[in-house]
PDB file of N, CA and C in Angstrom:
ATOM      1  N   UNK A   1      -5.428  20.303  -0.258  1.00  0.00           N
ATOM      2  CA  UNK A   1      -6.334  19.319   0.308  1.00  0.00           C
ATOM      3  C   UNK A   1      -6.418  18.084  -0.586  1.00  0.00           C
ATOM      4  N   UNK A   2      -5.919  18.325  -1.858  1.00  0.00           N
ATOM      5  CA  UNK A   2      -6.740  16.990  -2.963  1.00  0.00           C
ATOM      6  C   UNK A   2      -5.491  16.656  -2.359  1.00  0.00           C
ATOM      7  N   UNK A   3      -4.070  16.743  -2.623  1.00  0.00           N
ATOM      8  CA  UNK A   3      -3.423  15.588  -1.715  1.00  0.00           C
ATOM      9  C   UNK A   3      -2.826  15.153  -0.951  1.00  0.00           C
ATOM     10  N   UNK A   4      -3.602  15.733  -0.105  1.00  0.00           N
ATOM     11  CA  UNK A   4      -3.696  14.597   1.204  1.00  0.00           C
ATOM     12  C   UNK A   4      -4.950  13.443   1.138  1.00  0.00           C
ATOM     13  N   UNK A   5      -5.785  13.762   0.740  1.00  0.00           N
ATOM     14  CA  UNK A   5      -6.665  13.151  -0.116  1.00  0.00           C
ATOM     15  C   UNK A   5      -5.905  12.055  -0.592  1.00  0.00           C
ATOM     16  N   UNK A   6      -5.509  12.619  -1.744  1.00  0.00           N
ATOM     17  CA  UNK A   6      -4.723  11.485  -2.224  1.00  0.00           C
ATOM     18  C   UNK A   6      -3.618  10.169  -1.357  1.00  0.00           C
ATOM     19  N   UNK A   7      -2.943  11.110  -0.889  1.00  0.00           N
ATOM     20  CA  UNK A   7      -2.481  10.266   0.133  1.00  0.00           C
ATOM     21  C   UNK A   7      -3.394   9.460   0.789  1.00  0.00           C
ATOM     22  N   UNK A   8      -4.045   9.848   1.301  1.00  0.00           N
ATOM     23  CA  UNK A   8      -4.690   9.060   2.205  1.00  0.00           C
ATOM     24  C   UNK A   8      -5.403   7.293   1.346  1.00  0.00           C
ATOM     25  N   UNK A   9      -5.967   7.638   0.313  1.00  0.00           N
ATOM     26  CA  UNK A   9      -6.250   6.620  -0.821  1.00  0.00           C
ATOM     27  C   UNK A   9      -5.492   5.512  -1.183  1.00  0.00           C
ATOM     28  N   UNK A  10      -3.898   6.105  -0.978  1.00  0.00           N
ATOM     29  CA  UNK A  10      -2.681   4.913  -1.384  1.00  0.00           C
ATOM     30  C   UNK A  10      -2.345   4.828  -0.107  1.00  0.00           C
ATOM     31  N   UNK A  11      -2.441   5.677   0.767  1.00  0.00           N
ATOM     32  CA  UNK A  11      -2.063   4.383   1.973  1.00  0.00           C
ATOM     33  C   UNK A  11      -3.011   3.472   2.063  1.00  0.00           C
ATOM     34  N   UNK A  12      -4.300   3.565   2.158  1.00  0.00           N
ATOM     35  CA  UNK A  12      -5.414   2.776   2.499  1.00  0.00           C
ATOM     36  C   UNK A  12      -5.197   1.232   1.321  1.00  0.00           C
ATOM     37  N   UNK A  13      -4.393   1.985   0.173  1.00  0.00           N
ATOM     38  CA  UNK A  13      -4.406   0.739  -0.704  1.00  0.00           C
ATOM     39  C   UNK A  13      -3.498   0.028  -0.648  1.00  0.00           C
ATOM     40  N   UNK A  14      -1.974   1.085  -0.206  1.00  0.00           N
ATOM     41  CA  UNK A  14      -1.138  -0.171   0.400  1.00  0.00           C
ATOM     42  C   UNK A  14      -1.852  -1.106   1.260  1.00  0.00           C
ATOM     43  N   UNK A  15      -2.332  -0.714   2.665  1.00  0.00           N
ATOM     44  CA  UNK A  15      -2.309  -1.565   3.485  1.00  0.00           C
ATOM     45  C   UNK A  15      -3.259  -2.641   3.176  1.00  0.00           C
ATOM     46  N   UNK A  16      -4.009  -2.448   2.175  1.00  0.00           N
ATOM     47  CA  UNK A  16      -4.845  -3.385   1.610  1.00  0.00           C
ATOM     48  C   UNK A  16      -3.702  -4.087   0.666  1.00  0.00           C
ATOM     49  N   UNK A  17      -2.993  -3.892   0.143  1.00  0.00           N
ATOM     50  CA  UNK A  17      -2.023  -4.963  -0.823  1.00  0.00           C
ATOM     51  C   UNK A  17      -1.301  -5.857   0.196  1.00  0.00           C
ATOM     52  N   UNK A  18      -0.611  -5.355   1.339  1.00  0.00           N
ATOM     53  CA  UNK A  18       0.209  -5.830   2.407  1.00  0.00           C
ATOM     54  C   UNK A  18      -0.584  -6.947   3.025  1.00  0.00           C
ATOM     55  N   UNK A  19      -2.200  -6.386   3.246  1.00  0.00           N
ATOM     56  CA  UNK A  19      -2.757  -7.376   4.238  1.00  0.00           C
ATOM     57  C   UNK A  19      -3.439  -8.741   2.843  1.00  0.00           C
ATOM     58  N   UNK A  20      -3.415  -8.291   1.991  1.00  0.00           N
ATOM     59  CA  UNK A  20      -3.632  -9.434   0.881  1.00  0.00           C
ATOM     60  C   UNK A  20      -2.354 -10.233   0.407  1.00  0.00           C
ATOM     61  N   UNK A  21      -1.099  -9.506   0.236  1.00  0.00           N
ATOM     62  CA  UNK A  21       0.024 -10.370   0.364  1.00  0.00           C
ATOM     63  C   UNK A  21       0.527 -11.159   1.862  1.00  0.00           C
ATOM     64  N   UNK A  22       0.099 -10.816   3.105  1.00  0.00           N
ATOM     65  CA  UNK A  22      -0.050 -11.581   4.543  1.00  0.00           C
ATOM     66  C   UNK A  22      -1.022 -12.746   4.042  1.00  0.00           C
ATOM     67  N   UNK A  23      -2.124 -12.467   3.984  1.00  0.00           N
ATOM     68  CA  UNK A  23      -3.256 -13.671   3.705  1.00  0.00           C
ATOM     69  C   UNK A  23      -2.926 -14.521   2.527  1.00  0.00           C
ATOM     70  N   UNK A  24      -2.393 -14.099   1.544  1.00  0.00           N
ATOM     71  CA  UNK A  24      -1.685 -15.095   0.333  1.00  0.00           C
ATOM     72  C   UNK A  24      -0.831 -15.942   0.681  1.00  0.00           C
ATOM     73  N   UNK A  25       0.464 -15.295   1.743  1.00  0.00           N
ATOM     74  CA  UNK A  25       1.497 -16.279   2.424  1.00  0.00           C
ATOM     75  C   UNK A  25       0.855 -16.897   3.242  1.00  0.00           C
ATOM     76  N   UNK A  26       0.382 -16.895   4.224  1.00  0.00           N
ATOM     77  CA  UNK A  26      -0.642 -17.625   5.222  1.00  0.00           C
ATOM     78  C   UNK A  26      -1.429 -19.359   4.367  1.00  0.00           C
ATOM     79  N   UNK A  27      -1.951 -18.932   3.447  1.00  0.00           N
ATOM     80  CA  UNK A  27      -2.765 -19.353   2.620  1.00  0.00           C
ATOM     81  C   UNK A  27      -1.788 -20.555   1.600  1.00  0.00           C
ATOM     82  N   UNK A  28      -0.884 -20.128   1.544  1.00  0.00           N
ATOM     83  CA  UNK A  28      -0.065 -20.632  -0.014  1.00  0.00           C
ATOM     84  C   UNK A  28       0.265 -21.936  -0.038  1.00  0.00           C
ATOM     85  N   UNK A  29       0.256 -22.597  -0.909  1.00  0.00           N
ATOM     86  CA  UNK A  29       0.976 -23.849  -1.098  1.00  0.00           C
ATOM     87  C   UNK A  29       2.553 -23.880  -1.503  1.00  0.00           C
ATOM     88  N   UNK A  30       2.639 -22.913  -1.725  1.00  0.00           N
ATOM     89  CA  UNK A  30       4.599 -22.624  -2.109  1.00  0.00           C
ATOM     90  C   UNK A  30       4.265 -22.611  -3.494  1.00  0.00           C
ATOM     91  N   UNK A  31       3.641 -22.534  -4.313  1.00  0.00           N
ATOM     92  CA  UNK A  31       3.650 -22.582  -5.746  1.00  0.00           C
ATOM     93  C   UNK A  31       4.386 -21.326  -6.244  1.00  0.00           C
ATOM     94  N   UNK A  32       4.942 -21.362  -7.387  1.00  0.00           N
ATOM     95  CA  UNK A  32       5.009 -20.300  -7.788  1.00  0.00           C
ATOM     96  C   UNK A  32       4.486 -18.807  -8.102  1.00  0.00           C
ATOM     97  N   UNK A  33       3.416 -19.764  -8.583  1.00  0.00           N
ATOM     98  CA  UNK A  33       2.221 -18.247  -8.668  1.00  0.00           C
ATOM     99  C   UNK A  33       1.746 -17.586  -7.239  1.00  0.00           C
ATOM    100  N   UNK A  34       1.556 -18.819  -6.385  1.00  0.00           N
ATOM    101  CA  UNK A  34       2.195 -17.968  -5.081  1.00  0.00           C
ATOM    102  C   UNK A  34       2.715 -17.148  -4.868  1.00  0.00           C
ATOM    103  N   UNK A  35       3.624 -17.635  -4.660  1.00  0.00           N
ATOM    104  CA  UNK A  35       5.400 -16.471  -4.324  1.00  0.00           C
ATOM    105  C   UNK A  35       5.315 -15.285  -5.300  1.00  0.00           C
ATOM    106  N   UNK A  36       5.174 -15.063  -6.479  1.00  0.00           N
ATOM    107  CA  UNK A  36       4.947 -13.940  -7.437  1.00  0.00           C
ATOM    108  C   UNK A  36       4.290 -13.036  -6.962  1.00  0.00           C
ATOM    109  N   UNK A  37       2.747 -13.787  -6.865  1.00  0.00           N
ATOM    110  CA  UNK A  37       1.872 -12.999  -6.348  1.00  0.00           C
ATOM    111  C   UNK A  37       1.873 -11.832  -5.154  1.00  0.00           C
ATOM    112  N   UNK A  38       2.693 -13.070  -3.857  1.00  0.00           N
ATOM    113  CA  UNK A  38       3.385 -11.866  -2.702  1.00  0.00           C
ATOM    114  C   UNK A  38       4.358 -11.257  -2.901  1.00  0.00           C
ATOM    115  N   UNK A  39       5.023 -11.322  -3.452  1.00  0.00           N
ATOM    116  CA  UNK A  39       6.379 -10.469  -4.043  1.00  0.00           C
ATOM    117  C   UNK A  39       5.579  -9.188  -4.574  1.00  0.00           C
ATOM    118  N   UNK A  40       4.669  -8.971  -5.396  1.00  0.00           N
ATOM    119  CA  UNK A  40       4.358  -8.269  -6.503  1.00  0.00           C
ATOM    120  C   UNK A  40       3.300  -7.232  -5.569  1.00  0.00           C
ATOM    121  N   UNK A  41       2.231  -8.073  -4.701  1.00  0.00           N
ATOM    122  CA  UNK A  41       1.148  -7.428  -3.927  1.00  0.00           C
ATOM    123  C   UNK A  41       1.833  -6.773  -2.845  1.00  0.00           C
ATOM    124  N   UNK A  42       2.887  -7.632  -2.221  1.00  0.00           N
ATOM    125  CA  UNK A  42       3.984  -6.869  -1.441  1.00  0.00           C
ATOM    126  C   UNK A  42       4.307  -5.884  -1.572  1.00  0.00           C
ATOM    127  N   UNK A  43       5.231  -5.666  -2.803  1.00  0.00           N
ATOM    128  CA  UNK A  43       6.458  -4.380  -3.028  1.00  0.00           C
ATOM    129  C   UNK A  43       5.302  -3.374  -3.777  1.00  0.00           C
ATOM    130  N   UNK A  44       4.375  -3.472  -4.215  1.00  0.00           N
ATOM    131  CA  UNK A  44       3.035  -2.558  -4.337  1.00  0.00           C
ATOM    132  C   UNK A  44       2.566  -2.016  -3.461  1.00  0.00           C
ATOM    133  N   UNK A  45       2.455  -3.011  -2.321  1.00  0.00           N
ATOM    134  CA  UNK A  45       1.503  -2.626  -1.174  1.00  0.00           C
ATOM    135  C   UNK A  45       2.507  -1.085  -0.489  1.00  0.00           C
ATOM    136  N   UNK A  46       3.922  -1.876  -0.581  1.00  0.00           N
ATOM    137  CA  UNK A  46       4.530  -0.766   0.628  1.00  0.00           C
ATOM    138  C   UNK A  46       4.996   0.555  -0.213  1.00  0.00           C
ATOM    139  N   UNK A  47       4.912   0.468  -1.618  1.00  0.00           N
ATOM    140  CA  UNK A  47       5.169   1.707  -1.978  1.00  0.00           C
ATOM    141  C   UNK A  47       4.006   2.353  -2.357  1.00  0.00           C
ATOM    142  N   UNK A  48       2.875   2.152  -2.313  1.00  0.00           N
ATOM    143  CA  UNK A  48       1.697   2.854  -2.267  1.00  0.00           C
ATOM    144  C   UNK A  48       1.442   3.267  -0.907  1.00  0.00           C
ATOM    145  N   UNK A  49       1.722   2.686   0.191  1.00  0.00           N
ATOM    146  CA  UNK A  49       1.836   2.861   1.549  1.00  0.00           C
ATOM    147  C   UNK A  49       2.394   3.840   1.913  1.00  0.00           C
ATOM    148  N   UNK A  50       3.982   3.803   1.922  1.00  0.00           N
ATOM    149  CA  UNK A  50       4.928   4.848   1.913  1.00  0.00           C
ATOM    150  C   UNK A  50       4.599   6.043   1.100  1.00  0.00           C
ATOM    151  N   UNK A  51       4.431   5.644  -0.161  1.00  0.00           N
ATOM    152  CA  UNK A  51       4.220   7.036  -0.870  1.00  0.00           C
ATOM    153  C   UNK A  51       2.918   8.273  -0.235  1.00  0.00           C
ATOM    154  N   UNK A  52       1.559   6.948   0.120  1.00  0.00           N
ATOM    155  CA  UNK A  52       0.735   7.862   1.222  1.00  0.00           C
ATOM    156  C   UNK A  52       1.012   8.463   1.631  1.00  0.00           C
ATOM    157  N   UNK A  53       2.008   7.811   3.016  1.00  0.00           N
ATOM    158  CA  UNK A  53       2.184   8.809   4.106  1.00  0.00           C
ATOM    159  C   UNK A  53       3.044   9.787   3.839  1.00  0.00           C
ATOM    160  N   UNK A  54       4.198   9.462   3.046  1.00  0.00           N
ATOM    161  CA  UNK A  54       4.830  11.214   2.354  1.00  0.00           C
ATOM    162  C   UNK A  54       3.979  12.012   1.916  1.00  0.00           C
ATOM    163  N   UNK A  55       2.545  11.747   1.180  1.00  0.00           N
ATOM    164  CA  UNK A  55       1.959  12.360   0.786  1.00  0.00           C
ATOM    165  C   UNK A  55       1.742  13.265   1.744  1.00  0.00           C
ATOM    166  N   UNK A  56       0.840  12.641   2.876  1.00  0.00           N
ATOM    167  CA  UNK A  56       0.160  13.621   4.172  1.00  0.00           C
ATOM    168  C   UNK A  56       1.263  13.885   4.934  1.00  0.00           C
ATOM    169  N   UNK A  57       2.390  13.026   5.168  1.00  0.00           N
ATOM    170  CA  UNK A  57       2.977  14.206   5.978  1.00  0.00           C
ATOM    171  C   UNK A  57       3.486  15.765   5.209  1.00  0.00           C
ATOM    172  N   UNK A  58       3.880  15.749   3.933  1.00  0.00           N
ATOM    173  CA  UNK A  58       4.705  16.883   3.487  1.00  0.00           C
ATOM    174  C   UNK A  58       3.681  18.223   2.719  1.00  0.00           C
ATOM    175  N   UNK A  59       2.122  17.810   3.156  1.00  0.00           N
ATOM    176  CA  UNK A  59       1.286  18.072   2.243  1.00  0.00           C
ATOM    177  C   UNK A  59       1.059  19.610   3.471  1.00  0.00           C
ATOM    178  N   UNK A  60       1.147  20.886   3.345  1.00  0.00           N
ATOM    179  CA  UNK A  60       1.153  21.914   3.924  1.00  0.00           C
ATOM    180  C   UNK A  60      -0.356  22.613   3.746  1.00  0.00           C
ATOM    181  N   UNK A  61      -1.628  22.011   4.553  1.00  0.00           N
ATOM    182  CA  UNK A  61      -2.330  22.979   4.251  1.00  0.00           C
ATOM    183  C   UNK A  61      -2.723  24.209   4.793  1.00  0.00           C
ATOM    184  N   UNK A  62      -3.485  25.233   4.272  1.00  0.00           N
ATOM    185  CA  UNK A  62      -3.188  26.638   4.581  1.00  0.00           C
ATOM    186  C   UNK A  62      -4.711  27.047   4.502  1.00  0.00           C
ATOM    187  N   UNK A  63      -5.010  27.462   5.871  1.00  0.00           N
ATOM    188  CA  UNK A  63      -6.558  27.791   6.030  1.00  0.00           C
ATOM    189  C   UNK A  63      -6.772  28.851   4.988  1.00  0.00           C
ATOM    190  N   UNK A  64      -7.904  29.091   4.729  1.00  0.00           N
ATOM    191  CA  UNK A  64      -8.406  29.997   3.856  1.00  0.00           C
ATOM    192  C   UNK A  64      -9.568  31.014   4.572  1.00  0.00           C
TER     193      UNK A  64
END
């Protein structure tokens, strides 16, 4: 149970990095610190994302 739990926590935080790197590009002036910023909140967002949902899908729980 703790993880799927867990999972569930990093997906919720990917999609919170993804939808903060969307609103950064939206937002940006092209600066550099820009572009870093979505690059970085990006490739965070989707592997905390991804890693979630491997979490809960492969996570086998077993009634007790």
């Amino acid at each position: 149970m703790e993880k799927r739990v867990l999972g569930i926590i990093l997906s919720i935080m990917g999609i919170v990095g993804l939808i903060y790197a969307g609103i950064t590009f939206m937002n940006g002036n092209g600066n550099t610190k820009d572009i870093k910023t979505i690059i970085i909140t990006g490739i965070l967002g989707v592997i905390f994302f991804f890693g979630g949902i491997g979490l809960v899908r492969n996570t086998n729980d077993k009634p007790t």
